[in-house]
PDB file of N, CA and C in Angstrom:
ATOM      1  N   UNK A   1      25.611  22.979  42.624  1.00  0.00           N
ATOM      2  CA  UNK A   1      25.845  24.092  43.510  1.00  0.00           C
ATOM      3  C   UNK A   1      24.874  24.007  44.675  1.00  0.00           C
ATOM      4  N   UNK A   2      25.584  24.252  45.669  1.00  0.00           N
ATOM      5  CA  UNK A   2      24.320  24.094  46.719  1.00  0.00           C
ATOM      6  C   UNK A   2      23.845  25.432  47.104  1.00  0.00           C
ATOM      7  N   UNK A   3      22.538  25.519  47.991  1.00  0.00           N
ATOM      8  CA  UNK A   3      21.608  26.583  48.199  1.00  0.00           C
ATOM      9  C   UNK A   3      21.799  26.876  49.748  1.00  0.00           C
ATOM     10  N   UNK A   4      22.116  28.020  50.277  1.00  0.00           N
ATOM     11  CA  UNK A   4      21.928  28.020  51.982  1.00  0.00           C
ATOM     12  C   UNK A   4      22.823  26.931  52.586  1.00  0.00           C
ATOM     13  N   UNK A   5      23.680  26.436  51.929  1.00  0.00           N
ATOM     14  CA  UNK A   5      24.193  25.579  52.375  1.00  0.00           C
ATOM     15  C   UNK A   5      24.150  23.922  52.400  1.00  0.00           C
ATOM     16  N   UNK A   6      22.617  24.064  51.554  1.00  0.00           N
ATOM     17  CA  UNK A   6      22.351  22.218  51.407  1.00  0.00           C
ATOM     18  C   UNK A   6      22.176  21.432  49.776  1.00  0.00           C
ATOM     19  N   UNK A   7      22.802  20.375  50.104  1.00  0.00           N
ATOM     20  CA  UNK A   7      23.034  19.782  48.720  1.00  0.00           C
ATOM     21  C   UNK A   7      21.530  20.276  47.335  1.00  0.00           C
ATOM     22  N   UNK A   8      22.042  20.018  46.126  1.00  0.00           N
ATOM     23  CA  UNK A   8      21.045  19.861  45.731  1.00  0.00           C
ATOM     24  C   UNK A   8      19.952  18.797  45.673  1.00  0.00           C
ATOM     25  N   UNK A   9      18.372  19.049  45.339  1.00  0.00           N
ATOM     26  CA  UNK A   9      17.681  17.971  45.700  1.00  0.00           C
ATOM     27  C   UNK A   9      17.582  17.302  44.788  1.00  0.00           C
ATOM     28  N   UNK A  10      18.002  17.506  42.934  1.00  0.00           N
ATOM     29  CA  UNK A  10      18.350  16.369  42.265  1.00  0.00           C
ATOM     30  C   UNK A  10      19.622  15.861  41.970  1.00  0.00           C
ATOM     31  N   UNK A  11      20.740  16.585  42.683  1.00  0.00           N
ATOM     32  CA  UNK A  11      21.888  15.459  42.976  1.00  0.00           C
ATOM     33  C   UNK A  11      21.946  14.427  44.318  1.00  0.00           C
ATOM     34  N   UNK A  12      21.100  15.108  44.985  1.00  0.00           N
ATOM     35  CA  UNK A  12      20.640  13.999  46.273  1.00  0.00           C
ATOM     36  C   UNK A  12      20.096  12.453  45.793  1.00  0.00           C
ATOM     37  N   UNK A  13      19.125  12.887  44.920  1.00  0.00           N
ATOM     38  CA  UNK A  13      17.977  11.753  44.121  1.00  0.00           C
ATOM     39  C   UNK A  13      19.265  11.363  43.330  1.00  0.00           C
ATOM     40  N   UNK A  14      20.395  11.791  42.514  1.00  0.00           N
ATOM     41  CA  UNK A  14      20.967  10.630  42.010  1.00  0.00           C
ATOM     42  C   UNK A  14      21.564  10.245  43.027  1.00  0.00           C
ATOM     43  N   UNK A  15      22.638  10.502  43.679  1.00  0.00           N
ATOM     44  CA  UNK A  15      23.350   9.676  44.729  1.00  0.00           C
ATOM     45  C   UNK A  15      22.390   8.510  45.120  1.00  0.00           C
ATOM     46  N   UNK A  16      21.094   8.908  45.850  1.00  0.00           N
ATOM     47  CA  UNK A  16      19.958   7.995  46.094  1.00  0.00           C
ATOM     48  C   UNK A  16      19.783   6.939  45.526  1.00  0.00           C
ATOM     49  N   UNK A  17      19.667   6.659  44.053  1.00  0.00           N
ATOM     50  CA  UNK A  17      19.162   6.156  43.324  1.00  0.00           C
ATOM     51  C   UNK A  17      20.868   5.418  42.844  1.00  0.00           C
ATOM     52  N   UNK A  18      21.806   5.813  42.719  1.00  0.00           N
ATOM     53  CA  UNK A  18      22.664   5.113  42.578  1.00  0.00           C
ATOM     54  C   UNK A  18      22.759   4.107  44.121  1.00  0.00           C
ATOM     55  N   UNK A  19      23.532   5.060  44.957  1.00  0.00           N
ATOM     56  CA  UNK A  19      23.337   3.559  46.218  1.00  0.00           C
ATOM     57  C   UNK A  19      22.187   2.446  46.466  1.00  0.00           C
ATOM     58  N   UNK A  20      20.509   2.761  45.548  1.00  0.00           N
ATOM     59  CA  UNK A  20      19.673   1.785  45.893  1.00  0.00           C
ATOM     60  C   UNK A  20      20.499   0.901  44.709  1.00  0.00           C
ATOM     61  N   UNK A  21      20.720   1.217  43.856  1.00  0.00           N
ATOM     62  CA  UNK A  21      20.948   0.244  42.701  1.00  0.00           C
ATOM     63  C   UNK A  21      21.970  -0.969  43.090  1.00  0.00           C
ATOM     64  N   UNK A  22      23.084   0.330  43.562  1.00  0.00           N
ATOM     65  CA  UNK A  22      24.390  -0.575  43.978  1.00  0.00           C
ATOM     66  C   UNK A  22      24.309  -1.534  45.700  1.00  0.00           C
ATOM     67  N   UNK A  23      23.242  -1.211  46.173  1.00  0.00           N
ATOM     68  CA  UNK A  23      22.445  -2.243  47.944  1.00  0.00           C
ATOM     69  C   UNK A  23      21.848  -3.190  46.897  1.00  0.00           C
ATOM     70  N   UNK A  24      21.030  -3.222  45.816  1.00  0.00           N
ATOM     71  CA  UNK A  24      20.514  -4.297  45.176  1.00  0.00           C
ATOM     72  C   UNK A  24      21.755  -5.034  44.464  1.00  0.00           C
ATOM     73  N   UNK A  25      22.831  -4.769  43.996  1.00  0.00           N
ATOM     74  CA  UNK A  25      23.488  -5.613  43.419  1.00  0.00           C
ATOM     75  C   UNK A  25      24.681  -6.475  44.561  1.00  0.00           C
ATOM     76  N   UNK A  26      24.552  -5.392  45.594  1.00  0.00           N
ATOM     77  CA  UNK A  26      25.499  -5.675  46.585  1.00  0.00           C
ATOM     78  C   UNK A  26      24.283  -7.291  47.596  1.00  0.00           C
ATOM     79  N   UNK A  27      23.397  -7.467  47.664  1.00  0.00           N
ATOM     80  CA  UNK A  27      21.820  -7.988  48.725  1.00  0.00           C
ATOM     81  C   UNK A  27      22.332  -9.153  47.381  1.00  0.00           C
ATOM     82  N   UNK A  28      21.888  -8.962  46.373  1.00  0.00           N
ATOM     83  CA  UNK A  28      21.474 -10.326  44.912  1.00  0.00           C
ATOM     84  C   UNK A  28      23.451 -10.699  44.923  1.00  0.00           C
ATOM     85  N   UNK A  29      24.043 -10.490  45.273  1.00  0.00           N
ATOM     86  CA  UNK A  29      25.381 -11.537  44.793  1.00  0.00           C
ATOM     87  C   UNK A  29      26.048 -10.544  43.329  1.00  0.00           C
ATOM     88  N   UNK A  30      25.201 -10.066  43.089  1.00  0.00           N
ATOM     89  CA  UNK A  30      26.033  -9.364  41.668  1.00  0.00           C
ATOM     90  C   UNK A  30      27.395  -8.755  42.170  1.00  0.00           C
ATOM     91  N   UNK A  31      27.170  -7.855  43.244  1.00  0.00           N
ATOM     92  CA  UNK A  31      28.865  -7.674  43.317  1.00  0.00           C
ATOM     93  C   UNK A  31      29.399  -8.616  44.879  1.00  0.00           C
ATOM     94  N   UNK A  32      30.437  -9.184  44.504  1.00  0.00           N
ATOM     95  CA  UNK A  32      30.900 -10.148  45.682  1.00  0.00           C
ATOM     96  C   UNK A  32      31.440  -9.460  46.716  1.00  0.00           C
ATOM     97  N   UNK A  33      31.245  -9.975  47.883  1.00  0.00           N
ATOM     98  CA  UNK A  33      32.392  -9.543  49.301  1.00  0.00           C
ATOM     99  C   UNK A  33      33.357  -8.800  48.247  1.00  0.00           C
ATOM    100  N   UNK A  34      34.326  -7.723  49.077  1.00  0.00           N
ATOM    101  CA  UNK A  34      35.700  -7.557  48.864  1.00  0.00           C
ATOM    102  C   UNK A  34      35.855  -7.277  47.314  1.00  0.00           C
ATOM    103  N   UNK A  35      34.900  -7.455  46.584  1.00  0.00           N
ATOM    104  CA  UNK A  35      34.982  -7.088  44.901  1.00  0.00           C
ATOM    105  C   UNK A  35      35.498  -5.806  44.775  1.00  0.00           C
ATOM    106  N   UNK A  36      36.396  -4.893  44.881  1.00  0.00           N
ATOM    107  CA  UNK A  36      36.949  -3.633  44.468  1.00  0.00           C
ATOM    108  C   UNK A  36      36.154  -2.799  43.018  1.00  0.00           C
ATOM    109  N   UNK A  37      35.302  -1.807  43.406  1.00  0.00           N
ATOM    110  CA  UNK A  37      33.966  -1.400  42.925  1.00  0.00           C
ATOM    111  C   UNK A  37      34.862   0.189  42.718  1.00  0.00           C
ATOM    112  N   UNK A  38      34.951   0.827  41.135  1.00  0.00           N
ATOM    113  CA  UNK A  38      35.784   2.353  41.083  1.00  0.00           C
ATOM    114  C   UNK A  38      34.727   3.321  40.732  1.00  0.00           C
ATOM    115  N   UNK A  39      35.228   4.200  41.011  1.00  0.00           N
ATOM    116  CA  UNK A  39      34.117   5.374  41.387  1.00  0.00           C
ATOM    117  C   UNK A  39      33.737   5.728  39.688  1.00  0.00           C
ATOM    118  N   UNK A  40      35.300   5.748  39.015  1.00  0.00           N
ATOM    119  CA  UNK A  40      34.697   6.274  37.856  1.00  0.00           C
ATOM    120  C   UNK A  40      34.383   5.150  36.410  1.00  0.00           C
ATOM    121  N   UNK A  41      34.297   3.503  37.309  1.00  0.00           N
ATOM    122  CA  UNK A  41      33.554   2.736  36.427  1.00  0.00           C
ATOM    123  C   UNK A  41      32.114   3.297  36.757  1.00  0.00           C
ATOM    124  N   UNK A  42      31.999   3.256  37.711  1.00  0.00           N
ATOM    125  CA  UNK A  42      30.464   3.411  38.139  1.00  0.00           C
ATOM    126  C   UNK A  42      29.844   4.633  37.976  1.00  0.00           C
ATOM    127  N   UNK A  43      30.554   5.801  37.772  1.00  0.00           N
ATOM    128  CA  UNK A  43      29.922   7.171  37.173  1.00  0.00           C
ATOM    129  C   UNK A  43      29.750   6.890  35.665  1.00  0.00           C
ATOM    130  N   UNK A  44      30.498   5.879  35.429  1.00  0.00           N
ATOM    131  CA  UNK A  44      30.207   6.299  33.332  1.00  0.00           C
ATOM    132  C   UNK A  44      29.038   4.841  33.757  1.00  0.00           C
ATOM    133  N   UNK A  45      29.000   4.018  34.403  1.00  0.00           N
ATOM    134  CA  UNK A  45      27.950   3.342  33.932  1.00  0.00           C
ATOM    135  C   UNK A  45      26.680   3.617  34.320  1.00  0.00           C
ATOM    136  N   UNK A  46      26.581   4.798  35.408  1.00  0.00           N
ATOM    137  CA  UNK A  46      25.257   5.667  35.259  1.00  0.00           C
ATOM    138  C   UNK A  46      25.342   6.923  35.164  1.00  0.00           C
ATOM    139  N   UNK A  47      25.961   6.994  34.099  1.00  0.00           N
ATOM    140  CA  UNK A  47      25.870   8.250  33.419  1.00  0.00           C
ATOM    141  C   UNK A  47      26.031   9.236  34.617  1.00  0.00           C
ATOM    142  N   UNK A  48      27.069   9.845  35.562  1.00  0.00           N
ATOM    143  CA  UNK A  48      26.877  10.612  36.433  1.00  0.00           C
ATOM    144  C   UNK A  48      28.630  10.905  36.560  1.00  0.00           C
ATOM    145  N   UNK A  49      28.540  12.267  37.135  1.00  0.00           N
ATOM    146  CA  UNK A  49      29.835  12.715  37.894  1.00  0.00           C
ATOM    147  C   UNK A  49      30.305  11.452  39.136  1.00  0.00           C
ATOM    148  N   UNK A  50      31.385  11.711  39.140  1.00  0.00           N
ATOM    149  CA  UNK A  50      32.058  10.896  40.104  1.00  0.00           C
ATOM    150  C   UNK A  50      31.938  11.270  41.892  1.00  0.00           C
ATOM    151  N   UNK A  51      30.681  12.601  42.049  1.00  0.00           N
ATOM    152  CA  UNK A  51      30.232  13.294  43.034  1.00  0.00           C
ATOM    153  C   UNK A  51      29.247  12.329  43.442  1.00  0.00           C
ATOM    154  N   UNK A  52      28.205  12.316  42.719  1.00  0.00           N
ATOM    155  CA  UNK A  52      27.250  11.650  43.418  1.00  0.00           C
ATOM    156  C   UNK A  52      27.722   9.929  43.465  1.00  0.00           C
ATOM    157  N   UNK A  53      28.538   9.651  42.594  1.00  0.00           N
ATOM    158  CA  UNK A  53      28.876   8.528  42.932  1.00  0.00           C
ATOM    159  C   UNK A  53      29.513   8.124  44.401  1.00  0.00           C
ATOM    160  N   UNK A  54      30.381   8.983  44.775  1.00  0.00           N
ATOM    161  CA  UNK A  54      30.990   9.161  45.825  1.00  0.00           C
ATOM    162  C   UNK A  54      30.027   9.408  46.997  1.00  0.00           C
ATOM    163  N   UNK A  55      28.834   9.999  46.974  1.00  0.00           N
ATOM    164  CA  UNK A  55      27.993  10.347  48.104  1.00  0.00           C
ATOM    165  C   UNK A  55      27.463   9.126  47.889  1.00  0.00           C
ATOM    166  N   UNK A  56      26.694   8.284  46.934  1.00  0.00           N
ATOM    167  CA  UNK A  56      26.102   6.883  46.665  1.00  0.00           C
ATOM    168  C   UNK A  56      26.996   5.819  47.765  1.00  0.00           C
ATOM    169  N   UNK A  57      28.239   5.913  47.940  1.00  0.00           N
ATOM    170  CA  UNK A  57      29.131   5.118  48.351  1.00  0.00           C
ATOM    171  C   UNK A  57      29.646   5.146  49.834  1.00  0.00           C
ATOM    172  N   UNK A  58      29.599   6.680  50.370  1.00  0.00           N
ATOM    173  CA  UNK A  58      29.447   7.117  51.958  1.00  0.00           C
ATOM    174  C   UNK A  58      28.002   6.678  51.708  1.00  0.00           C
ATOM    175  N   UNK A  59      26.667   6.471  51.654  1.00  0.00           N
ATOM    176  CA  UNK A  59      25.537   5.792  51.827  1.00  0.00           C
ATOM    177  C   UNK A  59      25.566   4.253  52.433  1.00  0.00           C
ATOM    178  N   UNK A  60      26.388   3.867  51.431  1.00  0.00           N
ATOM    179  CA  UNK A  60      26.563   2.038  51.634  1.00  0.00           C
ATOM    180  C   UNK A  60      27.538   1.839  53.055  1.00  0.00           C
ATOM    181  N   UNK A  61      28.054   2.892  52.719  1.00  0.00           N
ATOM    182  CA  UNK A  61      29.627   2.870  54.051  1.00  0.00           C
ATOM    183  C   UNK A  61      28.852   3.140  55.104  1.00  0.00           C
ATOM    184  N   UNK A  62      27.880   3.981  55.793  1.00  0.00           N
ATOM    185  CA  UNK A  62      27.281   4.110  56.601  1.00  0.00           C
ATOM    186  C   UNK A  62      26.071   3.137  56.703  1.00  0.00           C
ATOM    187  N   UNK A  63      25.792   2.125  56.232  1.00  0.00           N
ATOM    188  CA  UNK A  63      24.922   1.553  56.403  1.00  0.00           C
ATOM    189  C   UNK A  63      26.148  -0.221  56.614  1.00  0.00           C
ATOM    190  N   UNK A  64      27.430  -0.176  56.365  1.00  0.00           N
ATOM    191  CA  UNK A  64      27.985  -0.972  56.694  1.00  0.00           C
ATOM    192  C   UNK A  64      28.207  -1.883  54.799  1.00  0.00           C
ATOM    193  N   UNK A  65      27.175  -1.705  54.421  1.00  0.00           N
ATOM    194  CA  UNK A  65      27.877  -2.594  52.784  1.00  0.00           C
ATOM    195  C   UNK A  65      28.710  -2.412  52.067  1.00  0.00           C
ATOM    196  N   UNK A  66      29.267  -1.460  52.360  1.00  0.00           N
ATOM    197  CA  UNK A  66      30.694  -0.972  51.518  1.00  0.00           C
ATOM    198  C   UNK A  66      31.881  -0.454  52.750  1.00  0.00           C
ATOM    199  N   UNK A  67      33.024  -0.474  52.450  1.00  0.00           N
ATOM    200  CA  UNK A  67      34.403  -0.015  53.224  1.00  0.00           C
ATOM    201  C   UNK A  67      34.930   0.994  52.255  1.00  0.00           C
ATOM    202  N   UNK A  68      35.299   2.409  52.228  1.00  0.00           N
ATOM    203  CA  UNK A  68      36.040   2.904  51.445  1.00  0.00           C
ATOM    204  C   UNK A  68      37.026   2.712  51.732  1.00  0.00           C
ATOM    205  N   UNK A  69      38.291   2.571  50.618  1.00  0.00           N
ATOM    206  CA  UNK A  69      39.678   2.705  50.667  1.00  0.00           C
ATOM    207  C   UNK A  69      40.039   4.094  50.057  1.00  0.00           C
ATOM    208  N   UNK A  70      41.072   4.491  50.192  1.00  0.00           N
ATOM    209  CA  UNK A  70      41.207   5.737  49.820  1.00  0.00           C
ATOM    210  C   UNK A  70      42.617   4.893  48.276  1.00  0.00           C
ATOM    211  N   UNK A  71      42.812   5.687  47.413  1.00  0.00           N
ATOM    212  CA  UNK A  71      43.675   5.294  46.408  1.00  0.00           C
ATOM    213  C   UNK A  71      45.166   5.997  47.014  1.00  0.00           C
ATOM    214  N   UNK A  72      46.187   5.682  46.734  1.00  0.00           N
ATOM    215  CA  UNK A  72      47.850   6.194  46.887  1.00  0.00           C
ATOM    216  C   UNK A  72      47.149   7.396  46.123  1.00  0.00           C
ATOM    217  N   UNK A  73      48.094   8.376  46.691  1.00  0.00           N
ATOM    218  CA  UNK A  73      48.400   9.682  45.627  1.00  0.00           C
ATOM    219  C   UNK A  73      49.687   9.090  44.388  1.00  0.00           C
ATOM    220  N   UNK A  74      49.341   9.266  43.125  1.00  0.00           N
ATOM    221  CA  UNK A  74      50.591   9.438  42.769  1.00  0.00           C
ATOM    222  C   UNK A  74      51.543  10.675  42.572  1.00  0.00           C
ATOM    223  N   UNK A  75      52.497  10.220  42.248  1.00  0.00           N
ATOM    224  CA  UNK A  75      53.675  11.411  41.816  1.00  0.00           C
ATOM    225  C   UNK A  75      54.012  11.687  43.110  1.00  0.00           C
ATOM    226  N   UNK A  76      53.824  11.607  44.530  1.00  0.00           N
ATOM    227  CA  UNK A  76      53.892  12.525  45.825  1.00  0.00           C
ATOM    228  C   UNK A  76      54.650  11.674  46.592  1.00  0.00           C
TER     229      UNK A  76
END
């Protein structure tokens, strides 16, 4: 829940701490160019909502190491 309007400061620190993890695997070769990376592999593999994963990921996107794609809706 946010306060006055601004995120919280320990869902900030995870988002944080997830995008350093995922710039280190993205810098070392662990994840390749173009490797298709899902929000909710990567929330169960650090234990987190698919929120801060998602803010972890506008991090990388603004710094240029990641491209989001958006998924099809289904059923629509």
């Amino acid at each position: 829940m946010a306060l006055n309007g601004k995120h919280s400061p320990v869902k900030e620190a995870v988002s944080r701490r997830i995008a350093e993890s995922l710039r280190s695997k993205i810098l070392s070769g662990s994840l390749q160019p173009g490797q298709r990376i899902r929000q909710e592999i990567l929330a169960e593999e650090f234990g987190a909502s698919r929120l801060p994963v998602r803010a972890a990921l506008s991090i990388l996107e603004s710094d240029g190491l990641v491209t989001l794609v958006p998924t099809p809706a289904h059923g629509r």
